[in-house]
Protein backbone atom coordinates (compact mmCIF):
# COMPACT_ATOMS: atom_id res chain seq x y z
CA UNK A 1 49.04 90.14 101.59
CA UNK A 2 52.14 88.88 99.55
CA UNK A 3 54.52 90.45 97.73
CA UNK A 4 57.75 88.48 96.41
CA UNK A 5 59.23 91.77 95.44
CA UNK A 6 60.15 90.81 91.42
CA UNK A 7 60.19 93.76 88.94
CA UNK A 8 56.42 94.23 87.04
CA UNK A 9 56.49 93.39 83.44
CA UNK A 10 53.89 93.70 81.00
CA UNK A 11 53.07 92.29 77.98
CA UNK A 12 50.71 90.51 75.60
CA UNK A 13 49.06 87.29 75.23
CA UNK A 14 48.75 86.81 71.43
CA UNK A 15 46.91 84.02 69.30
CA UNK A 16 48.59 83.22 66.38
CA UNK A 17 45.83 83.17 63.40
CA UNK A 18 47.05 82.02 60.64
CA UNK A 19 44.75 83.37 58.33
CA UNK A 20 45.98 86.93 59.51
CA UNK A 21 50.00 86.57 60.11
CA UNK A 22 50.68 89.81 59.43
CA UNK A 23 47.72 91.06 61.81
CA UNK A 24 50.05 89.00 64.37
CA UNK A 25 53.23 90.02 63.45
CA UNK A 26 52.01 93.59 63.82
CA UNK A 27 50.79 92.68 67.53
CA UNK A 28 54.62 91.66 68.62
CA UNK A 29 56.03 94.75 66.77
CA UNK A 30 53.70 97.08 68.54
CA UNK A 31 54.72 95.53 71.73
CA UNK A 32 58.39 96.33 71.12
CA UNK A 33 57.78 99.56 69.70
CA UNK A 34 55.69 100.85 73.09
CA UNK A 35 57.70 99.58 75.15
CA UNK A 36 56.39 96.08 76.34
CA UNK A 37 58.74 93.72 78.31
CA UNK A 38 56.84 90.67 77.09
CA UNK A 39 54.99 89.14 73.54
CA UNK A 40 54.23 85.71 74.35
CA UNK A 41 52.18 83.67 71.43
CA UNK A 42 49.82 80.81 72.60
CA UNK A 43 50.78 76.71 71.29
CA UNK A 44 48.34 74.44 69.93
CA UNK A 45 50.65 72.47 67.44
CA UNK A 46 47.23 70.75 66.86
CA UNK A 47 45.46 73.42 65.28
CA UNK A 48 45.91 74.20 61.70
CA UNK A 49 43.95 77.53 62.75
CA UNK A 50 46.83 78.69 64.34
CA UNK A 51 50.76 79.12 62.82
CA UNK A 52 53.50 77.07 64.46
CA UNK A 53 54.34 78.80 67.75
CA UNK A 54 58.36 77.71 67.37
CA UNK A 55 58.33 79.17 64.19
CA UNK A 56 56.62 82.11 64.72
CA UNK A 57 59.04 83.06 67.93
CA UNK A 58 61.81 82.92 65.83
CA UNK A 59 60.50 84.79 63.11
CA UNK A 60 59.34 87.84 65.52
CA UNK A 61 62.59 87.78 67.71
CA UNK A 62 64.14 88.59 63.67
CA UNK A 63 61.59 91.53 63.59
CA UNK A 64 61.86 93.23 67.04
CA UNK A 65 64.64 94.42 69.15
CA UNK A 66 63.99 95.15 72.79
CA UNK A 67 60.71 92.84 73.64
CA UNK A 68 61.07 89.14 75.43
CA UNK A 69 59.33 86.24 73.68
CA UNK A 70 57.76 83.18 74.93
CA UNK A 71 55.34 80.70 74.35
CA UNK A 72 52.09 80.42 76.05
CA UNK A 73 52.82 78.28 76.86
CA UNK A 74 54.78 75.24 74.47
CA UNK A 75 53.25 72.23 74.09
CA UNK A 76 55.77 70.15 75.70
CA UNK A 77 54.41 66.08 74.67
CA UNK A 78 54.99 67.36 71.17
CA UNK A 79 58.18 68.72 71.61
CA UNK A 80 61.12 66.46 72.77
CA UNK A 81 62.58 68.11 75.52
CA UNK A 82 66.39 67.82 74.49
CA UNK A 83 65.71 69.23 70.96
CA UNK A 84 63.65 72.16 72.68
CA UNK A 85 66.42 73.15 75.00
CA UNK A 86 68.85 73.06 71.76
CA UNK A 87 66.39 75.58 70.19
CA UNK A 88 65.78 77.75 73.15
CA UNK A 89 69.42 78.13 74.03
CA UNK A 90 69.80 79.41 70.38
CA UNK A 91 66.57 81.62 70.05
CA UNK A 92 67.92 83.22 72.91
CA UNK A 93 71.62 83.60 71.50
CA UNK A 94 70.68 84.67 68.40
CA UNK A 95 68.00 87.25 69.79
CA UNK A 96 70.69 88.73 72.19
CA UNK A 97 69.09 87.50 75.84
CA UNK A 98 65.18 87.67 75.01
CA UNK A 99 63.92 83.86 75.25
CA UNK A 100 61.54 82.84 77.91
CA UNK A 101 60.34 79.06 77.81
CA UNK A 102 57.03 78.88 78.84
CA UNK A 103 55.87 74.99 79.38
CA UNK A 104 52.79 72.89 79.64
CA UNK A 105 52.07 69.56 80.52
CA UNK A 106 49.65 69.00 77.80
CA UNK A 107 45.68 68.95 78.38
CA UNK A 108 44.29 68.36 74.68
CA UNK A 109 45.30 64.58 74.52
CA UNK A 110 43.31 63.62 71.42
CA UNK A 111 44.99 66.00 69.77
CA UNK A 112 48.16 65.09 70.61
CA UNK A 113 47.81 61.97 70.04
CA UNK A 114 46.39 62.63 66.55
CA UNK A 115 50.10 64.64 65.66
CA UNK A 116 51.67 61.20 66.80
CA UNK A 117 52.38 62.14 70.73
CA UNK A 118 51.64 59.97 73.26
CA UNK A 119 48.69 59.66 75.08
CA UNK A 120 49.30 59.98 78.72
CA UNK A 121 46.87 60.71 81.63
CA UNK A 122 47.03 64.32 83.31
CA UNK A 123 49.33 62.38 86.69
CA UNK A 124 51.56 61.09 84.07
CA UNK A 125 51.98 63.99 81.91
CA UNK A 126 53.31 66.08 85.66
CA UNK A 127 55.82 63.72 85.43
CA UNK A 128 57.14 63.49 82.06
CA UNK A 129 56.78 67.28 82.52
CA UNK A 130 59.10 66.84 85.74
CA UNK A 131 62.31 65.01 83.74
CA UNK A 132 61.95 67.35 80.44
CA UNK A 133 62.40 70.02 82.67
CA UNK A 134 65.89 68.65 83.94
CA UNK A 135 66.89 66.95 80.63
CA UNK A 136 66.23 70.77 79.42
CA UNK A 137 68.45 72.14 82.38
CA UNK A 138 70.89 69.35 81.88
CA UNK A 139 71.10 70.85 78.15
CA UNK A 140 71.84 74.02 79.05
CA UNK A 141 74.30 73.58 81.92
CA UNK A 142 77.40 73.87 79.51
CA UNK A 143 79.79 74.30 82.09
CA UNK A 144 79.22 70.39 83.89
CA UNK A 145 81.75 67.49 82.66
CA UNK A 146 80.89 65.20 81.07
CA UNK A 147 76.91 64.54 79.36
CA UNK A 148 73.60 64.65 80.29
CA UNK A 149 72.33 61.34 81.98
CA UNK A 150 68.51 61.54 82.87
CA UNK A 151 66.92 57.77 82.53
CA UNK A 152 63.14 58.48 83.58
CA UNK A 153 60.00 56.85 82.78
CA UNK A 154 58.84 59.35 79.92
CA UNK A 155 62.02 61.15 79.01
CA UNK A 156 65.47 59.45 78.11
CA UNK A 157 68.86 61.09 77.28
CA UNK A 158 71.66 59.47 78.16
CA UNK A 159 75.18 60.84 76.81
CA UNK A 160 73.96 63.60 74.77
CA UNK A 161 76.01 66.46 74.97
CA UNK A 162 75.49 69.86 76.62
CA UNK A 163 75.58 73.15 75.40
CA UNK A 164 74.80 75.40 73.71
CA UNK A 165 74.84 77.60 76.76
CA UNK A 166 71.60 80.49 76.50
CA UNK A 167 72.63 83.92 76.34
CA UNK A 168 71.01 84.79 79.77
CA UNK A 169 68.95 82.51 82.11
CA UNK A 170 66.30 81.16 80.75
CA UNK A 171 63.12 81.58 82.98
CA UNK A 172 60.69 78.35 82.68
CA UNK A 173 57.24 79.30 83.26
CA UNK A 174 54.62 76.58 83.83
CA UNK A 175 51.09 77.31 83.17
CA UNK A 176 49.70 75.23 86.35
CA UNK A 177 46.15 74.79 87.58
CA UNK A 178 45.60 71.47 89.51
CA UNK A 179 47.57 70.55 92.55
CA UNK A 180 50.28 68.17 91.15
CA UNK A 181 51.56 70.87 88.73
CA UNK A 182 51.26 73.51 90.94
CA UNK A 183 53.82 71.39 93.34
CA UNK A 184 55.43 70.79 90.75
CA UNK A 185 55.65 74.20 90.06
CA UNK A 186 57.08 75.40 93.43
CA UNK A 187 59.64 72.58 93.47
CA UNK A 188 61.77 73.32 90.25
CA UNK A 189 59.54 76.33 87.97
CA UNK A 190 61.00 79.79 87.65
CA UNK A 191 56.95 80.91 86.97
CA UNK A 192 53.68 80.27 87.52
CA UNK A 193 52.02 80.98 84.43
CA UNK A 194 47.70 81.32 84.39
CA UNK A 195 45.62 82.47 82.75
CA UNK A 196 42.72 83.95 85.01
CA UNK A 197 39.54 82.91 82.96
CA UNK A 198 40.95 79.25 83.36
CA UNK A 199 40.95 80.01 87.58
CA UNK A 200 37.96 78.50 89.25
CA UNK A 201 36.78 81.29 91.25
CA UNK A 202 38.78 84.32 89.61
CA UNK A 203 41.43 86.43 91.74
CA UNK A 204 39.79 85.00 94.64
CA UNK A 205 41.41 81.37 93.95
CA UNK A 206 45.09 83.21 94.05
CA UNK A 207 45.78 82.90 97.52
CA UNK A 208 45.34 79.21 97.74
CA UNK A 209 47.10 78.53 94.95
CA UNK A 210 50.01 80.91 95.71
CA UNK A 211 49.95 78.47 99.14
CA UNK A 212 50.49 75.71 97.06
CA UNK A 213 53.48 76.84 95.37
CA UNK A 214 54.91 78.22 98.34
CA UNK A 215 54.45 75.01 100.29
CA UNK A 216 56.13 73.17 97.71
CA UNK A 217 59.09 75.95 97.07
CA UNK A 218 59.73 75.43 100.83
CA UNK A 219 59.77 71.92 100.81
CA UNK A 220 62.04 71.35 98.08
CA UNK A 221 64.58 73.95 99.78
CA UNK A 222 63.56 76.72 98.19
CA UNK A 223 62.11 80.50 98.61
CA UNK A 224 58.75 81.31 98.04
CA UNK A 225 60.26 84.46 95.80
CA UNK A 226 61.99 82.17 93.67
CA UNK A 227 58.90 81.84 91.81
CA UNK A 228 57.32 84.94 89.45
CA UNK A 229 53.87 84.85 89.32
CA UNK A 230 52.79 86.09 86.02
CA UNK A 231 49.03 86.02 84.80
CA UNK A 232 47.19 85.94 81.53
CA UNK A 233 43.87 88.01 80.92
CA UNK A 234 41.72 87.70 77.75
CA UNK A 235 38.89 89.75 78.72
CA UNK A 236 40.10 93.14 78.47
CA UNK A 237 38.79 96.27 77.04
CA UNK A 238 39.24 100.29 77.73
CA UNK A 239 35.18 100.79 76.88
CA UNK A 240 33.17 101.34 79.83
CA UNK A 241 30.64 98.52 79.15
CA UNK A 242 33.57 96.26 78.98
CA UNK A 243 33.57 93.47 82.01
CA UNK A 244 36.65 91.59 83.99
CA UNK A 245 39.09 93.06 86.14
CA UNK A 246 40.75 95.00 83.28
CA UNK A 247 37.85 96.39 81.98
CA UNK A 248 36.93 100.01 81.68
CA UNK A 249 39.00 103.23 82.37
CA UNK A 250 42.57 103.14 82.72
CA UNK A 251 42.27 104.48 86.16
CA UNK A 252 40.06 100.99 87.06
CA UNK A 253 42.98 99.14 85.33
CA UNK A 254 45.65 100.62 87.51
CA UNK A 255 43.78 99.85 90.91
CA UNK A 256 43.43 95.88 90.04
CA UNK A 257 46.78 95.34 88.51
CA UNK A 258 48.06 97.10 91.60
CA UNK A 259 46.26 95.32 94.13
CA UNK A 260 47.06 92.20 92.03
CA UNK A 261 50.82 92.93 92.61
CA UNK A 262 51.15 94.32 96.35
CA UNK A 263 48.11 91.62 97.53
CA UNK A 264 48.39 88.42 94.92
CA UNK A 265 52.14 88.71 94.15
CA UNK A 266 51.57 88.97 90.73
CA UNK A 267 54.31 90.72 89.00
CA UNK A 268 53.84 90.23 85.38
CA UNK A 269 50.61 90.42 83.53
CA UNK A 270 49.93 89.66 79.90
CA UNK A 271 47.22 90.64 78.37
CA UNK A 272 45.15 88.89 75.52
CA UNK A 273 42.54 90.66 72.89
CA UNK A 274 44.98 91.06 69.92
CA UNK A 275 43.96 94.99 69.37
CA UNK A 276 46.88 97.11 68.36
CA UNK A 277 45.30 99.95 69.81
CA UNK A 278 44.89 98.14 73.64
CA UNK A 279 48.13 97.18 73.45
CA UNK A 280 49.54 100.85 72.63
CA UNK A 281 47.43 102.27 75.43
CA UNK A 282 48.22 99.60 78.21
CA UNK A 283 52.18 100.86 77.41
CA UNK A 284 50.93 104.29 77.44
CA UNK A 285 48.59 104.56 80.00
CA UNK A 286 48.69 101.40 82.51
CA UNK A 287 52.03 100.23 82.84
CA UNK A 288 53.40 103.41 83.91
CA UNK A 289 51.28 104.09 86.48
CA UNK A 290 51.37 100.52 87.95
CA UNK A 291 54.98 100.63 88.29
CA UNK A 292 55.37 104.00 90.15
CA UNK A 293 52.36 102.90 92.38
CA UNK A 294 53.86 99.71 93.49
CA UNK A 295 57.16 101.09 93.72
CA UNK A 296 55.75 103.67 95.92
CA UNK A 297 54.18 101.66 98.09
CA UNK A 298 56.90 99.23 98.75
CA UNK A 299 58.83 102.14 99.58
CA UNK A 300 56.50 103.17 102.05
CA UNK A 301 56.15 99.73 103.60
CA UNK A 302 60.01 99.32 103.89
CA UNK A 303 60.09 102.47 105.54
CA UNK A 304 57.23 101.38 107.54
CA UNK A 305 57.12 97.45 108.11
């Protein structure tokens, strides 16, 4: 069993239509109006179906108040990583603290290629992954002399200076799968960011995945805990017929998200379906019951190691 003891938060997994951007904008309003800690919108800078993630953060961090936004996670071969830290650090200044940066690799290389990326194979997209992540650090480190210098393979900036410095610290949140980016992962992520429909065999893939990221926190100096495990899941419904692990009665709900806290250490789920009406009974319903569960129970096991 594994707990790494981080707060729950819970939140949505929204796809950006753009045929309905109100319909969307009403999603991440919702969210903030119940009482969500997360609306995170998913990036396919690819797809004309869907409105530009960047844009669309900074246009619903304008139109909520309390709610933390991220992407689901950004497309980072189409998004040069000094410019991107730039942005973040002023999404999250301008929205008073409430900027997550949620980062991927890149798996649709055709498309990227066709919005005038680079095409790079899956080993060499870890890597470039690897130096945006410190020329994005680098960025934001405001209080180091002098500028940034990171020379890789995939990623230059040399002499570009730092700043500006985000309102709070930024969590980055990798959506991982395979082994190199789950390493990855463990060595320099804040997150590990799936989604569970994507896992192999389900929740029963978590603990061998969790290893992974825990071997690789360890080895690069690091705890275990310094990595939240958050989760996406698309297949959700309240009706009785409906299917997955959050699927049915609240009640059913509340067991799995618990067990996937105290037993899979994970700590922040997001949930996908765009439905106003989900969303405003997963605040209602779910989340509060979750939290005084698991806080009762680590209580209990403090009390009683």
């Amino acid at each position: 069993m594994t707990d790494y003891g981080h707060e729950l938060l819970f939140g949505t997994f929204v796809t950006p239509r753009s045929r309905d951007p109100q319909r969307v904008l009403e999603l991440a309003v919702t969210a903030d109006r119940v009482g969500l800690d997360l609306v995170t919108f998913q990036d396919h800078p690819y797809q004309p179906a869907l409105l530009d993630t960047w844009t669309l953060l900074a246009y619903a961090a304008a139109r909520t108040e309390h709610v933390h936004l991220s992407g689901n996670v950004l497309n980072l071969p189409l998004r040069p990583p000094a410019v991107l830290a730039r942005a973040a650090a002023s999404l999250d200044i301008l929205s008073g603290g409430r900027f997550e940066l949620g980062l991927g690799a890149g798996a649709f290389w055709e498309g990227v290629a066709a919005m005038g990326g680079r095409r790079l194979t899956a080993g060499q997209g870890v890597e470039a992954l690897r130096e945006g992540i410190e020329i994005i650090r680098e960025i934001w480190d405001a209080g180091q002399p002098g500028g940034v210098r990171v020379d890789g393979d995939y990623y230059r900036s040399v002499g570009a200076k730092r700043g500006p410095q985000p309102a709070h610290d930024i969590g980055i949140w990798l959506g991982a799968y395979k082994p190199k980016m789950l390493a990855l992962t463990g060595a320099v992520a804040d997150g590990w960011l799936p989604t569970i429909e994507y896992l192999e065999d389900g929740t029963a893939s978590l603990p061998a995945l969790n290893a992974r990221i825990d071997d690789a926190a360890v080895a690069a100096g690091r705890s275990p805990s310094d990595v939240r495990r958050l989760l996406n899941i698309m297949n959700v419904g309240f009706d009785s017929t409906a299917g997955g692990i959050l699927g049915g009665p609240p009640a059913r709900w509340i067991d799995n998200l618990v067990d996937l806290a105290l037993t899979h250490g994970i700590t922040a789920v997001l949930i996908g379906g765009d439905d106003v009406a989900t969303t405003e009974r997963f605040a209602a319903e779910v989340a509060p019951a979750v939290r005084e569960t698991v806080a009762s129970e680590r209580a209990r096991r403090l009390s009683h190691p």
